[in-house]
C-alpha atoms as a PDB file:
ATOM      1  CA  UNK A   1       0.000   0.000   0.000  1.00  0.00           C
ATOM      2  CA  UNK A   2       2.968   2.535   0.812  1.00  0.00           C
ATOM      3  CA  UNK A   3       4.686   1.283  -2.578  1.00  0.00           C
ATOM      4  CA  UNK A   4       1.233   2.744  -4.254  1.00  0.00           C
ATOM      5  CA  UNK A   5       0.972   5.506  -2.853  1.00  0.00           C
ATOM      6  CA  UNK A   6       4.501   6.930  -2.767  1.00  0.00           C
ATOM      7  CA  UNK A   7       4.437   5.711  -6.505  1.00  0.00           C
ATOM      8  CA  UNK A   8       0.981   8.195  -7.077  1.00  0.00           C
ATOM      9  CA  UNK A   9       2.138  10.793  -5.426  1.00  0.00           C
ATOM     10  CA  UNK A  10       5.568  11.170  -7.904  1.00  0.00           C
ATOM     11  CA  UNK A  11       3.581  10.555 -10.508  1.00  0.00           C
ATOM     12  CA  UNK A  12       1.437  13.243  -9.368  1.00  0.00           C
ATOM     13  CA  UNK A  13       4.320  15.681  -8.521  1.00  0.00           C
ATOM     14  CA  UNK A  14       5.752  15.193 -11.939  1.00  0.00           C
ATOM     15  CA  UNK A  15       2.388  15.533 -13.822  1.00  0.00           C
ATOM     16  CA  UNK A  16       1.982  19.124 -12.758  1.00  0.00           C
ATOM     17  CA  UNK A  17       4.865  19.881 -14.227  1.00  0.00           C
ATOM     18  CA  UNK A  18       4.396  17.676 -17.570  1.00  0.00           C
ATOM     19  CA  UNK A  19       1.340  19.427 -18.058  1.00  0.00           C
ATOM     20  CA  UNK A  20       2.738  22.529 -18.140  1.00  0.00           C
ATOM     21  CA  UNK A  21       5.455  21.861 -20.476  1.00  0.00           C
ATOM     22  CA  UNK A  22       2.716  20.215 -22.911  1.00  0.00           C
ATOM     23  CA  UNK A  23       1.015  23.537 -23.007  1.00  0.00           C
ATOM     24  CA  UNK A  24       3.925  25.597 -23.686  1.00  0.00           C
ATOM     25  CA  UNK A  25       4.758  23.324 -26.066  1.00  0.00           C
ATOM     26  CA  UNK A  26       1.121  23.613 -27.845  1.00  0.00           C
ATOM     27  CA  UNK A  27       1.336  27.099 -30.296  1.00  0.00           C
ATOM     28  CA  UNK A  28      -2.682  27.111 -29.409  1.00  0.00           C
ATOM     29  CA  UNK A  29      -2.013  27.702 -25.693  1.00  0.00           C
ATOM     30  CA  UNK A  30      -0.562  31.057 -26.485  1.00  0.00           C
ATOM     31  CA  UNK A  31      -4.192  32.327 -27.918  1.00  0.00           C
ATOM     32  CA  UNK A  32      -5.405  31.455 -24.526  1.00  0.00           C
ATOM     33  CA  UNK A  33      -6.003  35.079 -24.108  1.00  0.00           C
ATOM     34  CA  UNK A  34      -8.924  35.183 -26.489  1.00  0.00           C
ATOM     35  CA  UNK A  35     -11.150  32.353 -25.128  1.00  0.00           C
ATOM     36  CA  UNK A  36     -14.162  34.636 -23.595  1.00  0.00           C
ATOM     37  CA  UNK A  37     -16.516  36.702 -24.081  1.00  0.00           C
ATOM     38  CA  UNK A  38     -16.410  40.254 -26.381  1.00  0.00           C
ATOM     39  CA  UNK A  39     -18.786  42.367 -27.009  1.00  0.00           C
ATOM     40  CA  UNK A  40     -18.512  44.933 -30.246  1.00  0.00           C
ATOM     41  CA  UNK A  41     -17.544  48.676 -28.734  1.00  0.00           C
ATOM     42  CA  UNK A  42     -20.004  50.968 -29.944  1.00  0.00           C
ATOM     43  CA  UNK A  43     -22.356  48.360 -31.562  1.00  0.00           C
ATOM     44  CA  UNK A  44     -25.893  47.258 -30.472  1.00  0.00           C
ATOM     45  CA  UNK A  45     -26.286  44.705 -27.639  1.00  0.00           C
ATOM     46  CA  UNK A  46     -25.752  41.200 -28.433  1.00  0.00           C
ATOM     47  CA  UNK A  47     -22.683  42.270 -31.334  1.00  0.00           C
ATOM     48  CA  UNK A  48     -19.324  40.524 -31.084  1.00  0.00           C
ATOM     49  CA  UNK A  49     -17.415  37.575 -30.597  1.00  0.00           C
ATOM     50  CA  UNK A  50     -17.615  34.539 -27.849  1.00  0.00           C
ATOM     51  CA  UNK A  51     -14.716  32.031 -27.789  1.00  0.00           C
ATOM     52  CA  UNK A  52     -14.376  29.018 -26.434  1.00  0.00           C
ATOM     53  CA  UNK A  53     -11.732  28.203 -24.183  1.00  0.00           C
ATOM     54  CA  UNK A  54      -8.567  25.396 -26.027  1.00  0.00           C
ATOM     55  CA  UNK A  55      -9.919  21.697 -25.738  1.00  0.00           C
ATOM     56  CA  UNK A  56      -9.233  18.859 -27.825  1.00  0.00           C
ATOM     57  CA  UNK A  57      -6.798  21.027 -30.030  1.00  0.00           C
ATOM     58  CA  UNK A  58      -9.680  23.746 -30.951  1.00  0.00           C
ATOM     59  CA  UNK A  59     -10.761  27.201 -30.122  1.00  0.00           C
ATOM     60  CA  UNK A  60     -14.545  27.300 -31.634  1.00  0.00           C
ATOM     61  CA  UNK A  61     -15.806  30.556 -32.017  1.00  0.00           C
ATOM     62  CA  UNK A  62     -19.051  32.577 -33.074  1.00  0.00           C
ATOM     63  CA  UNK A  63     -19.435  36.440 -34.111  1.00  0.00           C
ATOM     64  CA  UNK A  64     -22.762  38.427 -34.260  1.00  0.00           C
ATOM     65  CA  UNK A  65     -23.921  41.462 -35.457  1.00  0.00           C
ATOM     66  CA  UNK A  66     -27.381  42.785 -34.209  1.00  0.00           C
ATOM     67  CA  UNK A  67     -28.589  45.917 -35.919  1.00  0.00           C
ATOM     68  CA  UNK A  68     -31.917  47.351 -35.317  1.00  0.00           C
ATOM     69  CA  UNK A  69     -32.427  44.491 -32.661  1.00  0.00           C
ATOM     70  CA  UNK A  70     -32.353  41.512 -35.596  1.00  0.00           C
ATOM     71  CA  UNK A  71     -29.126  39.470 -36.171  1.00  0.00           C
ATOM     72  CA  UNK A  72     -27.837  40.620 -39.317  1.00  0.00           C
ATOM     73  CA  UNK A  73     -24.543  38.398 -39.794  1.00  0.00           C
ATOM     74  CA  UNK A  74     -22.851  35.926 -38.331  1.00  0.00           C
ATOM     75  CA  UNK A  75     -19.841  33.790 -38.246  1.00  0.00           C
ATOM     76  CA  UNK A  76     -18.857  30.225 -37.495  1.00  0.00           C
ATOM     77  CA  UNK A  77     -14.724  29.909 -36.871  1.00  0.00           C
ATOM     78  CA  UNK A  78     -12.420  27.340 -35.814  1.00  0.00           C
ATOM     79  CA  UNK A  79      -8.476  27.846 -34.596  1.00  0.00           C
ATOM     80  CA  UNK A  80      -6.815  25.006 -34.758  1.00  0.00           C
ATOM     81  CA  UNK A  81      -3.167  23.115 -35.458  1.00  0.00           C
ATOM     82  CA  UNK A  82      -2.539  22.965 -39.232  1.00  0.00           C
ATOM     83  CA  UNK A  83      -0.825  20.054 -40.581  1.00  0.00           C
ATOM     84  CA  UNK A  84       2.510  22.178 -41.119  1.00  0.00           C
ATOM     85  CA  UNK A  85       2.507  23.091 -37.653  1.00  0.00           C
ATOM     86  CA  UNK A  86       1.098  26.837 -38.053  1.00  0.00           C
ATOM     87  CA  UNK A  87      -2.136  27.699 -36.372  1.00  0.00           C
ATOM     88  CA  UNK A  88      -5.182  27.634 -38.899  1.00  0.00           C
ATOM     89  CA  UNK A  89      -8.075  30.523 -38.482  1.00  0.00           C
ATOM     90  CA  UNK A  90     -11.129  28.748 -40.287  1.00  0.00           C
ATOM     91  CA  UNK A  91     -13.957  30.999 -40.949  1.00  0.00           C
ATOM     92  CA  UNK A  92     -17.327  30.214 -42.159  1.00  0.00           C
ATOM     93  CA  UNK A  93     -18.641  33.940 -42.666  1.00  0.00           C
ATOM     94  CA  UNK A  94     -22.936  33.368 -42.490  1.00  0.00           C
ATOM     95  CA  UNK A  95     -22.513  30.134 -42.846  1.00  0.00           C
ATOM     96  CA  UNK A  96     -20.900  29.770 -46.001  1.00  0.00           C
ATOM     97  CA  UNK A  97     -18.438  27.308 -46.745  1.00  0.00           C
ATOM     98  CA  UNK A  98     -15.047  27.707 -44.882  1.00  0.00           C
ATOM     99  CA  UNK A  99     -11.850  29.607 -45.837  1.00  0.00           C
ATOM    100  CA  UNK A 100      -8.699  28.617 -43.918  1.00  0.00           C
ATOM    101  CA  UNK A 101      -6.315  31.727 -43.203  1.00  0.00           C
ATOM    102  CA  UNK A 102      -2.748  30.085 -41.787  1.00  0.00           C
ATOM    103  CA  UNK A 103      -1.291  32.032 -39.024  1.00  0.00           C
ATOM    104  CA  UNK A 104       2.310  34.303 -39.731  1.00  0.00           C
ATOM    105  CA  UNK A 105       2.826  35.505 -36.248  1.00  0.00           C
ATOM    106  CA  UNK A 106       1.965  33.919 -33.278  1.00  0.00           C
ATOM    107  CA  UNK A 107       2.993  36.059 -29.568  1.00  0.00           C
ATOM    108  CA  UNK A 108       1.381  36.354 -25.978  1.00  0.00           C
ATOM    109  CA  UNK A 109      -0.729  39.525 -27.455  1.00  0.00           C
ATOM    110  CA  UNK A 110      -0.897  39.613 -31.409  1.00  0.00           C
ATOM    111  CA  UNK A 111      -1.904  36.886 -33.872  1.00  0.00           C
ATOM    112  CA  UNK A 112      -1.798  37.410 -37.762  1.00  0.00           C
ATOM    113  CA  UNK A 113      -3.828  34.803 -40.151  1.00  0.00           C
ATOM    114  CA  UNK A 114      -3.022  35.303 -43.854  1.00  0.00           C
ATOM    115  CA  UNK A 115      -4.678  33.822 -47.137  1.00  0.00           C
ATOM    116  CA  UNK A 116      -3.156  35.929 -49.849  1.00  0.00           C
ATOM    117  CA  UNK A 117      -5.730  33.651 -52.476  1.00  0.00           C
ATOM    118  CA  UNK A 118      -9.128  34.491 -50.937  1.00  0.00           C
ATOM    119  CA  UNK A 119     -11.057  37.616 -52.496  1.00  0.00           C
ATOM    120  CA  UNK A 120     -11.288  39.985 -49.000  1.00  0.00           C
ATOM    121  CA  UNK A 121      -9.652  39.918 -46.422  1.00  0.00           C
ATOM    122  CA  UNK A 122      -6.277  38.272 -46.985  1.00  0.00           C
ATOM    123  CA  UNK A 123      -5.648  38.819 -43.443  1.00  0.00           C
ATOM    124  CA  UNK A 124      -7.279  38.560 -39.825  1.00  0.00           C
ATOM    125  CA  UNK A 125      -5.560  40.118 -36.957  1.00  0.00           C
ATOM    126  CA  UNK A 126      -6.496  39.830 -33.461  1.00  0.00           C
ATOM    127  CA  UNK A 127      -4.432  42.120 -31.039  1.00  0.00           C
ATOM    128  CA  UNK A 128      -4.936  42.315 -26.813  1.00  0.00           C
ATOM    129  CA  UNK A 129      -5.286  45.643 -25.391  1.00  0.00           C
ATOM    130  CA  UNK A 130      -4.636  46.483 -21.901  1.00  0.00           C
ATOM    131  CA  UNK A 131      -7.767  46.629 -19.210  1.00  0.00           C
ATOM    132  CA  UNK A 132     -10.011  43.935 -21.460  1.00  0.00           C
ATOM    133  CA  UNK A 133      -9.650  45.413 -25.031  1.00  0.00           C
ATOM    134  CA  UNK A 134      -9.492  43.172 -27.956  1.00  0.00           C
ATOM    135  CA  UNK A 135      -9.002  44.630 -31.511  1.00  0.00           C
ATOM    136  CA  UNK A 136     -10.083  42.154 -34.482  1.00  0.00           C
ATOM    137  CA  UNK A 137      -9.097  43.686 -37.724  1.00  0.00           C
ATOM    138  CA  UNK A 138      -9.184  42.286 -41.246  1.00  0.00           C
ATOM    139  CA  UNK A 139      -7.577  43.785 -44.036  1.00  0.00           C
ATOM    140  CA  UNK A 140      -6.417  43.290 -47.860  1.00  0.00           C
ATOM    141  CA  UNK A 141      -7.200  44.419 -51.221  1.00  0.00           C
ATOM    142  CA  UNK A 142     -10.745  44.996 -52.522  1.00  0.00           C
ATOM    143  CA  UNK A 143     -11.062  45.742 -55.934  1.00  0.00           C
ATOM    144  CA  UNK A 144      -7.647  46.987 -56.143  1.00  0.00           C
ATOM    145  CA  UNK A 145      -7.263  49.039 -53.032  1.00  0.00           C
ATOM    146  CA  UNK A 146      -6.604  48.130 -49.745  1.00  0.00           C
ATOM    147  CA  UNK A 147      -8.926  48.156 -47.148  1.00  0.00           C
ATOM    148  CA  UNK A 148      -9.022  47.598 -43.231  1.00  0.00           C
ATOM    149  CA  UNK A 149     -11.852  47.506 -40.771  1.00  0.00           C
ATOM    150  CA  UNK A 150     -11.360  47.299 -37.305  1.00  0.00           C
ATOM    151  CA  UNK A 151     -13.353  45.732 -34.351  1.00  0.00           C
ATOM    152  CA  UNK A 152     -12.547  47.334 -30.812  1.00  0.00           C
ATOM    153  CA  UNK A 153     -14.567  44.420 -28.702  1.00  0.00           C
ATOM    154  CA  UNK A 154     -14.122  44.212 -24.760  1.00  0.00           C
ATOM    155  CA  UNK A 155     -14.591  41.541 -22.473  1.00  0.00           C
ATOM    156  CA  UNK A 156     -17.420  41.007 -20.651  1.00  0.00           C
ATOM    157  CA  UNK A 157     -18.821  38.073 -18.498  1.00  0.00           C
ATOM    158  CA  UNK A 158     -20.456  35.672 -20.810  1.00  0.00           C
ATOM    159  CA  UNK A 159     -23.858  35.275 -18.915  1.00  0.00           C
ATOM    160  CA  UNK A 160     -24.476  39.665 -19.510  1.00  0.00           C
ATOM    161  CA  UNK A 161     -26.092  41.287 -22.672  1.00  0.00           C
ATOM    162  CA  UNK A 162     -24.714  44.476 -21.395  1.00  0.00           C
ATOM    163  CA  UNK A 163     -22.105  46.841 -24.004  1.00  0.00           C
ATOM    164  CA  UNK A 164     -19.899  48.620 -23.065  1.00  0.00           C
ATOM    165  CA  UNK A 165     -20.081  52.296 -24.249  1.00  0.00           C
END
């Protein structure tokens, strides 16, 4: 019985520790920052983004826009491991079928998705702000000229309807 237990509680010492390492070691564990709620700055209640915390190797996502008190878009998206080891933003904009941006920069605040073949955007950026702030941005050419549009979102607690203004 002492064998056992002695024997658990090293393998339970060195888990901890194992654990940890596999999550540095997993380039989706650095996006833990964005699992949460967001809700759109300056946009009707209910706009914005909620993301699911990393589990089995995914970040699922959904975005909303309400205008006038109706949904008027929305978004299914997936972050997960591509096959050649970059991070893969999948987006299914209202439902349509999904484009895969692969990421180019990966730190503790910024990640940059590129797909230099799809019609607009080419590129999804997702920056952390200080005190809750999360800018989404897309950007790329549109007809010939390049466009960005920004969305300053800030967390809130997932069970509130309330924006912040």
């Amino acid at each position: 019985m002492v064998r056992l237990t002695t024997k658990w509680l090293v393998l339970s010492l060195l888990g901890g520790p194992l654990q940890a390492a596999q999550a540095q070691d997993d380039p989706l564990a650095r996006l833990a920052w964005l699992g949460g709620c967001w809700a759109a700055v300056g946009a009707e209640a209910g706009s914005g983004e909620q993301w699911l915390p990393l589990a089995g190797g995914t970040m699922l996502g959904v975005g909303r826009t309400v205008r006038g008190g109706r949904t008027v878009d929305f978004e299914f998206l997936l972050i997960r491991a591509a096959a050649d080891g970059r991070i893969a933003y999948i987006a299914q904009p209202g439902g349509r079928p999904p484009t895969q941006f692969l990421s180019t920069a990966v730190n503790d605040r910024e990640v940059i998705f590129e797909n230099a073949s799809h019609d607009f955007p080419q590129r999804v950026i997702y920056r952390r702000g200080e005190g809750g702030t999360l800018r989404a941005r897309i950007e790329g050419l549109r007809n010939g000229t390049m466009k960005e549009i920004d969305f300053p979102l800030q967390r809130i607690n997932c069970e509130s309807a309330a924006l912040p203004r």
